[in-house]
N, C-alpha and C. Protein backbone atom coordinates (compact mmCIF):
# COMPACT_ATOMS: atom_id res chain seq x y z
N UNK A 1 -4.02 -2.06 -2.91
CA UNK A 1 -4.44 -2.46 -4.23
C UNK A 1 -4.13 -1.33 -5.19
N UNK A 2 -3.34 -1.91 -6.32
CA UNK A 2 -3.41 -0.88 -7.26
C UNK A 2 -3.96 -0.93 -9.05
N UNK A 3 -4.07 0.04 -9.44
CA UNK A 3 -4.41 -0.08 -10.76
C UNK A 3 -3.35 0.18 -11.70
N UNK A 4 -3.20 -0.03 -12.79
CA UNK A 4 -1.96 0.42 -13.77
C UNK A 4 -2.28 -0.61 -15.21
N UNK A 5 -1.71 0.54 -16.40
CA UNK A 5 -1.37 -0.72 -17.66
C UNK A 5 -0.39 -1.12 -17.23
N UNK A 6 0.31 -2.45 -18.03
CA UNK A 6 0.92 -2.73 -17.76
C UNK A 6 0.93 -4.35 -19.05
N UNK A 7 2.38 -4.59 -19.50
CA UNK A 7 2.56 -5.65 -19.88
C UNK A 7 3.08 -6.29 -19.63
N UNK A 8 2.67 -7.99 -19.56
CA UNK A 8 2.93 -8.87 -18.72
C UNK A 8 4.01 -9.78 -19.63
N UNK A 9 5.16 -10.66 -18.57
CA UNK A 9 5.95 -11.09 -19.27
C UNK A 9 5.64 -11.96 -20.63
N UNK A 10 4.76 -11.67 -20.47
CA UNK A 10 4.19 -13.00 -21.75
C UNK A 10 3.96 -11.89 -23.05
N UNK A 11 3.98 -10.93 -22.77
CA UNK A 11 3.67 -9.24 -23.85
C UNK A 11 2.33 -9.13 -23.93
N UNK A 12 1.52 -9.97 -23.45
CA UNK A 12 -0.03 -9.34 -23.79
C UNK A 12 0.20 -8.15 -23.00
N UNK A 13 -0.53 -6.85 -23.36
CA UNK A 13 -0.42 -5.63 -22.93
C UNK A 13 -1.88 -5.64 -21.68
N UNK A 14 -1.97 -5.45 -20.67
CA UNK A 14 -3.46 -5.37 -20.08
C UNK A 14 -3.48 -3.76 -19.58
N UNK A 15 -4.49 -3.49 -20.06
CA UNK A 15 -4.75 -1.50 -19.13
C UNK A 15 -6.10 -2.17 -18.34
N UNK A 16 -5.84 -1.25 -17.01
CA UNK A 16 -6.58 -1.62 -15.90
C UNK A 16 -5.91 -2.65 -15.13
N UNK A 17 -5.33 -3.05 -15.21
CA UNK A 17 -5.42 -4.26 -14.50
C UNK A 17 -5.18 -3.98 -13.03
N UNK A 18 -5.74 -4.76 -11.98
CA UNK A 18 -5.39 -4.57 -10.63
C UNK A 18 -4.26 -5.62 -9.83
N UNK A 19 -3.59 -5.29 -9.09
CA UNK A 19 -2.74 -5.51 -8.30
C UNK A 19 -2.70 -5.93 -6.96
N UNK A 20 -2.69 -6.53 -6.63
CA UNK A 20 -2.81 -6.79 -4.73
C UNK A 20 -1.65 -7.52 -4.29
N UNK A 21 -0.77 -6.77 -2.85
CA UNK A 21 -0.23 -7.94 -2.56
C UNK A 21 -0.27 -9.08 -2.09
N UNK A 22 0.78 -10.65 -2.71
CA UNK A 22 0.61 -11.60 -2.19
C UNK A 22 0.55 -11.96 -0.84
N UNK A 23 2.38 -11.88 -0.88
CA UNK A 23 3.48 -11.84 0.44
C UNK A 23 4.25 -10.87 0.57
N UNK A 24 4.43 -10.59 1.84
CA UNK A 24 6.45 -9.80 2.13
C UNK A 24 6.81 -10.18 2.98
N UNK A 25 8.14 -10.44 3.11
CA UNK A 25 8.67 -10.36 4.47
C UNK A 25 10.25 -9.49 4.14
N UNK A 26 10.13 -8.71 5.56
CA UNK A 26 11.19 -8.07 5.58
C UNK A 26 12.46 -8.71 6.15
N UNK A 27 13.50 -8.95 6.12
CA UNK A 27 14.59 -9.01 7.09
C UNK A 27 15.43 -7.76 7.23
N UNK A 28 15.83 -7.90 8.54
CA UNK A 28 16.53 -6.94 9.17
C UNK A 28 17.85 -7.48 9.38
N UNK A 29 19.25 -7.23 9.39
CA UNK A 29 20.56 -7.73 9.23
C UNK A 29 21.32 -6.51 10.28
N UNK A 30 22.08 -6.31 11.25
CA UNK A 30 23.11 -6.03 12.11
C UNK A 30 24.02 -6.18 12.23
N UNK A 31 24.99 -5.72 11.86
CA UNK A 31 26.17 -6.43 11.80
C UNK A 31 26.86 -5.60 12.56
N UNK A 32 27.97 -5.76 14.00
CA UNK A 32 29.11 -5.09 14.91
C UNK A 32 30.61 -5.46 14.21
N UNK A 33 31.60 -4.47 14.35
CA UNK A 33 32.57 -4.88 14.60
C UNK A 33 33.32 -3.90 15.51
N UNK A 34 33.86 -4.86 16.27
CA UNK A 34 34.79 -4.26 17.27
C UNK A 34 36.07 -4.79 17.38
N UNK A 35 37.57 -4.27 17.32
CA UNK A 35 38.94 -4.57 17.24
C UNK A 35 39.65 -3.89 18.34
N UNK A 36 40.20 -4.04 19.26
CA UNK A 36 41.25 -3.63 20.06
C UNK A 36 42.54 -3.60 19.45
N UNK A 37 42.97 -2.27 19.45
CA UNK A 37 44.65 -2.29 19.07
C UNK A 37 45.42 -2.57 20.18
N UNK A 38 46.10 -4.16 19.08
CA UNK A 38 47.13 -4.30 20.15
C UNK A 38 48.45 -3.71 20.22
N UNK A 39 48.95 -2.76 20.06
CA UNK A 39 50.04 -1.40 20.37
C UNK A 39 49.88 -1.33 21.67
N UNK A 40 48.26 -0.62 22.04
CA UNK A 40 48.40 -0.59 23.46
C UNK A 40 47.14 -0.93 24.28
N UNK A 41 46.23 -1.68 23.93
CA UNK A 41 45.34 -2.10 24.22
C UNK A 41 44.59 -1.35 24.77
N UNK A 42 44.24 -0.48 24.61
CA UNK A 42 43.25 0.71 25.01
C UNK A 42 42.19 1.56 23.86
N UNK A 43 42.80 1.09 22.84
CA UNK A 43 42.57 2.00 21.74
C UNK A 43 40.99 1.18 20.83
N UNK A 44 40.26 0.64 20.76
CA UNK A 44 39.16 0.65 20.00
C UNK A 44 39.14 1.01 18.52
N UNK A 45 39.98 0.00 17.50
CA UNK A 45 39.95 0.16 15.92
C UNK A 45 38.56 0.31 15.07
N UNK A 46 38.52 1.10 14.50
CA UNK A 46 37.60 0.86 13.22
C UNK A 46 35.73 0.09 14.09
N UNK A 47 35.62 0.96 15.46
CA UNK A 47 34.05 0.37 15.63
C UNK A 47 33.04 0.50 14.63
N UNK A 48 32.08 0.05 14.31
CA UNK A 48 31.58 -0.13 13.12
C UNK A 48 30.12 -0.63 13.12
N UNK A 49 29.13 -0.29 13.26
CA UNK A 49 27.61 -1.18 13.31
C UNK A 49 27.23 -0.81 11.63
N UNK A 50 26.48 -1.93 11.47
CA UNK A 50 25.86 -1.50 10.18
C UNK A 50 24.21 -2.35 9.74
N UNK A 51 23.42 -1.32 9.94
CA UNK A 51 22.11 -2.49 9.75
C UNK A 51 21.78 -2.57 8.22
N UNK A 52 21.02 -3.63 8.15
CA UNK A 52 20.81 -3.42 6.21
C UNK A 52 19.08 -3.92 6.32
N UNK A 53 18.58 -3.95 5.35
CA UNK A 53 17.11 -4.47 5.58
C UNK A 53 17.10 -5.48 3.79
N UNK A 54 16.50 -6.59 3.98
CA UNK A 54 16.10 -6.76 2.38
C UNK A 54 14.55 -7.27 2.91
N UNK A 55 13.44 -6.74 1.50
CA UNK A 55 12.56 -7.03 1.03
C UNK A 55 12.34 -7.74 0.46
N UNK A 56 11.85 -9.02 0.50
CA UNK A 56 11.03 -10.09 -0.52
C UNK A 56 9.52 -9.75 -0.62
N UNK A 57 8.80 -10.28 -1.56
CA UNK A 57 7.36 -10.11 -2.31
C UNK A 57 6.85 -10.24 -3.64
N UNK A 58 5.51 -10.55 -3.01
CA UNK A 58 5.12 -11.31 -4.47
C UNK A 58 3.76 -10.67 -4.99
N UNK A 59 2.82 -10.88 -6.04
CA UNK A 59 2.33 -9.84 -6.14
C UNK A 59 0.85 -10.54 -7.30
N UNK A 60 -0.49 -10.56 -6.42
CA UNK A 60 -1.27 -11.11 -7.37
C UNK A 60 -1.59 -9.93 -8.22
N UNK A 61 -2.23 -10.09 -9.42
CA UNK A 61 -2.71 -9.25 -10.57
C UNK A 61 -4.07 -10.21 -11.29
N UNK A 62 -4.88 -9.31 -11.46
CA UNK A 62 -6.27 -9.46 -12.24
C UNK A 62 -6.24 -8.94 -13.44
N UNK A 63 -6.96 -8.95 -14.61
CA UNK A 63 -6.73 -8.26 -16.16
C UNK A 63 -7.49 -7.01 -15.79
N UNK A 64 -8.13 -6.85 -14.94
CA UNK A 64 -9.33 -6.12 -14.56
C UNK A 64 -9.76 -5.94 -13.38
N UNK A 65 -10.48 -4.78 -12.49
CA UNK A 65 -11.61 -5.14 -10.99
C UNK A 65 -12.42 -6.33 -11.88
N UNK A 66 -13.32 -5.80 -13.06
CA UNK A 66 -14.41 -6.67 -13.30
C UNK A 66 -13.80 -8.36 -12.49
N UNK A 67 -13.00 -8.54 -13.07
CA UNK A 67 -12.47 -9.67 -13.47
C UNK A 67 -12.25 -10.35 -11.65
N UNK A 68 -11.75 -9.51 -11.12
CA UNK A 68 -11.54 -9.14 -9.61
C UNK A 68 -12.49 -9.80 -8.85
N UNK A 69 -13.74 -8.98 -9.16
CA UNK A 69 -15.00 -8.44 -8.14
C UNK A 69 -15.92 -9.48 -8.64
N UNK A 70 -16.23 -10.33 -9.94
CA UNK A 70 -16.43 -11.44 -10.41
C UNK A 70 -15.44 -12.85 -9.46
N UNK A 71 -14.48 -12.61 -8.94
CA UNK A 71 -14.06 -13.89 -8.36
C UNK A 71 -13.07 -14.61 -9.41
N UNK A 72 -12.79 -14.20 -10.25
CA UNK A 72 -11.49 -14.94 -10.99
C UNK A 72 -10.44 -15.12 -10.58
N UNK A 73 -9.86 -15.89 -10.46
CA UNK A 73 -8.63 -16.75 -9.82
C UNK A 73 -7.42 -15.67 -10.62
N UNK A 74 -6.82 -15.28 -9.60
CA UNK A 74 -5.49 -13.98 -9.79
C UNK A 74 -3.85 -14.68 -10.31
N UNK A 75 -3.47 -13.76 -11.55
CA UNK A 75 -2.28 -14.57 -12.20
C UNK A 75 -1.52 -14.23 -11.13
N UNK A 76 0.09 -14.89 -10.70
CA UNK A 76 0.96 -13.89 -10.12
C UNK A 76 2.18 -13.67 -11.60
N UNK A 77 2.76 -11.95 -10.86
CA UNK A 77 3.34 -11.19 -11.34
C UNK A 77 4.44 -12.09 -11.21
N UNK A 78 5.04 -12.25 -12.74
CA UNK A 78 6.60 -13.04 -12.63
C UNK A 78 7.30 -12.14 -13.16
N UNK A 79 9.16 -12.10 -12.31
CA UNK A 79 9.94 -11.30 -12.43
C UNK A 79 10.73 -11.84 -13.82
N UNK A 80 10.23 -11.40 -14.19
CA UNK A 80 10.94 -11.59 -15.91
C UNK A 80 13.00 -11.53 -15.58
N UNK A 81 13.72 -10.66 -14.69
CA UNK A 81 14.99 -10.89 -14.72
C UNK A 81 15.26 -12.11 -13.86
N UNK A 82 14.96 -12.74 -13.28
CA UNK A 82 15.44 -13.82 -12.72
C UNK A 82 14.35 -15.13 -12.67
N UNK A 83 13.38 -15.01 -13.62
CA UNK A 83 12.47 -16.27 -13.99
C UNK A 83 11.59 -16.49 -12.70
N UNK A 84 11.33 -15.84 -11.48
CA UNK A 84 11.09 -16.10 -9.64
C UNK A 84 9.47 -15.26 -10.12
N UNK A 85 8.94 -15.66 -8.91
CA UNK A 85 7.46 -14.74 -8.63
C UNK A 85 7.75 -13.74 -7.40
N UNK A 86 9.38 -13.70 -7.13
CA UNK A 86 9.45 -12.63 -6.01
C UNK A 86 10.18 -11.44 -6.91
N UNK A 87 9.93 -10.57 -5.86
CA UNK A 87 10.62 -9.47 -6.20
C UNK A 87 11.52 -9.21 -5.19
N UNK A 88 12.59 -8.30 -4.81
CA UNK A 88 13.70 -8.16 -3.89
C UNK A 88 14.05 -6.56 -3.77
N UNK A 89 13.99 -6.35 -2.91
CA UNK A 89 15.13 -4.69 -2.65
C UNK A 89 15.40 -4.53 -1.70
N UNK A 90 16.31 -3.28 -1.23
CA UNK A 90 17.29 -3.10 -0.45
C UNK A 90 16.29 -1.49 -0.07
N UNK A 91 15.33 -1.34 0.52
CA UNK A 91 14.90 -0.24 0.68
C UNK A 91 15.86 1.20 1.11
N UNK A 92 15.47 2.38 0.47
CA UNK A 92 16.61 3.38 0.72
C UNK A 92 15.65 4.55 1.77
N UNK A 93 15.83 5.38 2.10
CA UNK A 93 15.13 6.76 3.10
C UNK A 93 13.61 6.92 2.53
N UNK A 94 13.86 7.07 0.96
CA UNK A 94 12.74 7.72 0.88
C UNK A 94 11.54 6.06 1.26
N UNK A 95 11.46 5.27 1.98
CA UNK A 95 10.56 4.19 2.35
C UNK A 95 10.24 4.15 3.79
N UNK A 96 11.18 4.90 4.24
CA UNK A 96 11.39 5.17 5.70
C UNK A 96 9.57 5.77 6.33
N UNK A 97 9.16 5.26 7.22
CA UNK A 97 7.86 5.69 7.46
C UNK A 97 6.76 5.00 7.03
N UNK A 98 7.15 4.08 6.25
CA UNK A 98 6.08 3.47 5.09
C UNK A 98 5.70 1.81 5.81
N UNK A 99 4.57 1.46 6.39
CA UNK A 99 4.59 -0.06 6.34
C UNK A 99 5.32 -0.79 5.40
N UNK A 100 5.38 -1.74 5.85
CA UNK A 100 5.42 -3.38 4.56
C UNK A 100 5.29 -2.76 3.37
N UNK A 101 3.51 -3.21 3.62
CA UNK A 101 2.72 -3.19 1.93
C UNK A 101 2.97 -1.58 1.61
N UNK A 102 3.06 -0.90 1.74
CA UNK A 102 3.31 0.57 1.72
C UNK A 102 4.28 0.51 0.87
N UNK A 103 6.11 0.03 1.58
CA UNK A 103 7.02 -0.01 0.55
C UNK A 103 7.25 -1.28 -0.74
N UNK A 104 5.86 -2.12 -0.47
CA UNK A 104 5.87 -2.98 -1.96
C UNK A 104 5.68 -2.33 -2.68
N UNK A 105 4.08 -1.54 -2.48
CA UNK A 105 3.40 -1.15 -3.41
C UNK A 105 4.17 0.22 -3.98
N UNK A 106 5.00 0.88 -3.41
CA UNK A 106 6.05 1.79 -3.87
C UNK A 106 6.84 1.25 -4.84
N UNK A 107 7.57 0.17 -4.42
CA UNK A 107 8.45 -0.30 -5.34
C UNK A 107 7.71 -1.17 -6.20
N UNK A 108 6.81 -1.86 -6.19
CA UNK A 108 5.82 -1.99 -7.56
C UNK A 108 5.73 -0.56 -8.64
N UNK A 109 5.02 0.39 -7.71
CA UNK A 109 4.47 1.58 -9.02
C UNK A 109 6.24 2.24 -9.37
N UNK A 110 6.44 2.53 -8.62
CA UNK A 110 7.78 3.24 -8.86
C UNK A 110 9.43 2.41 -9.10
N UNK A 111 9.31 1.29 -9.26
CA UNK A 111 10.49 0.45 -9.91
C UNK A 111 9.70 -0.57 -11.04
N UNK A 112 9.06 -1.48 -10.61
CA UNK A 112 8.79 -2.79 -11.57
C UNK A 112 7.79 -2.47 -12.85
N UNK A 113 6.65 -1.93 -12.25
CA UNK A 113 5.83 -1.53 -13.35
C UNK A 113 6.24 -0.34 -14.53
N UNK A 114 6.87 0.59 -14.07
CA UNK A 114 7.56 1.25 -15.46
C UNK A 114 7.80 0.47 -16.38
N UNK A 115 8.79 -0.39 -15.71
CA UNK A 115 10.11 -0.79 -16.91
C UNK A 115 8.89 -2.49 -17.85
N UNK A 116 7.59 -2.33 -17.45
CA UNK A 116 6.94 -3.03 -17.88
C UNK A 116 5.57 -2.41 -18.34
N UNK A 117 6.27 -1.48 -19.03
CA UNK A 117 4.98 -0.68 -20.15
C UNK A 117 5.08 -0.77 -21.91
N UNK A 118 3.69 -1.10 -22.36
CA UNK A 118 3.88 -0.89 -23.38
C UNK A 118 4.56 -0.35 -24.44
């Protein structure tokens, strides 16, 4: 759970407001390639593994705890660039170590919520 101002796509500005995540799911992607040169068939071209990961998630928000801890029904956070209630990334090292909710709530405080300040 987090706290932060923050303005919502609609521009009302809210300070305080709290954060919790909805959903995530991670996928994990692998990809091999392997080529034999045929010159002399011994030779092993261009071997190649490559894993990738993407992040989906979604993200309830309150105007407030009060508002919270009272039981008010939670807006979700809409991604203003693609009109969706998810968010998406391609996690890099520095997430490495971090649960799930660990690297949402990273890329919440440290990507989405900046670029959505007053």
């Amino acid at each position: 759970m987090i706290t932060a101002t923050f303005t919502d796509p609609q521009g009302t500005n809210h300070t305080d407001a709290v954060f919790h995540l909805r959903q995530a799911n991670r996928n994990k992607n692998e990809s091999e390639y392997y080529a034999l040169d045929t010159t002399d068939f011994t030779t092993v071209t261009n071997p190649d593994t490559k894993v990738s990961a993407n992040i989906s998630f979604s993200v309830y928000y309150w105007v407030n705890a009060a508002a919270k801890e009272n039981g008010a029904a939670p807006y979700i956070l809409a991604n203003s660039a693609d009109m969706s209630m998810d968010f998406n990334f391609v996690p890099d090292e520095t997430y490495d170590g971090l649960s799930l909710e660990q690297k949402c709530e990273k890329y919440l405080t440290e990507t989405i919520l900046p670029g959505m300040q007053p």
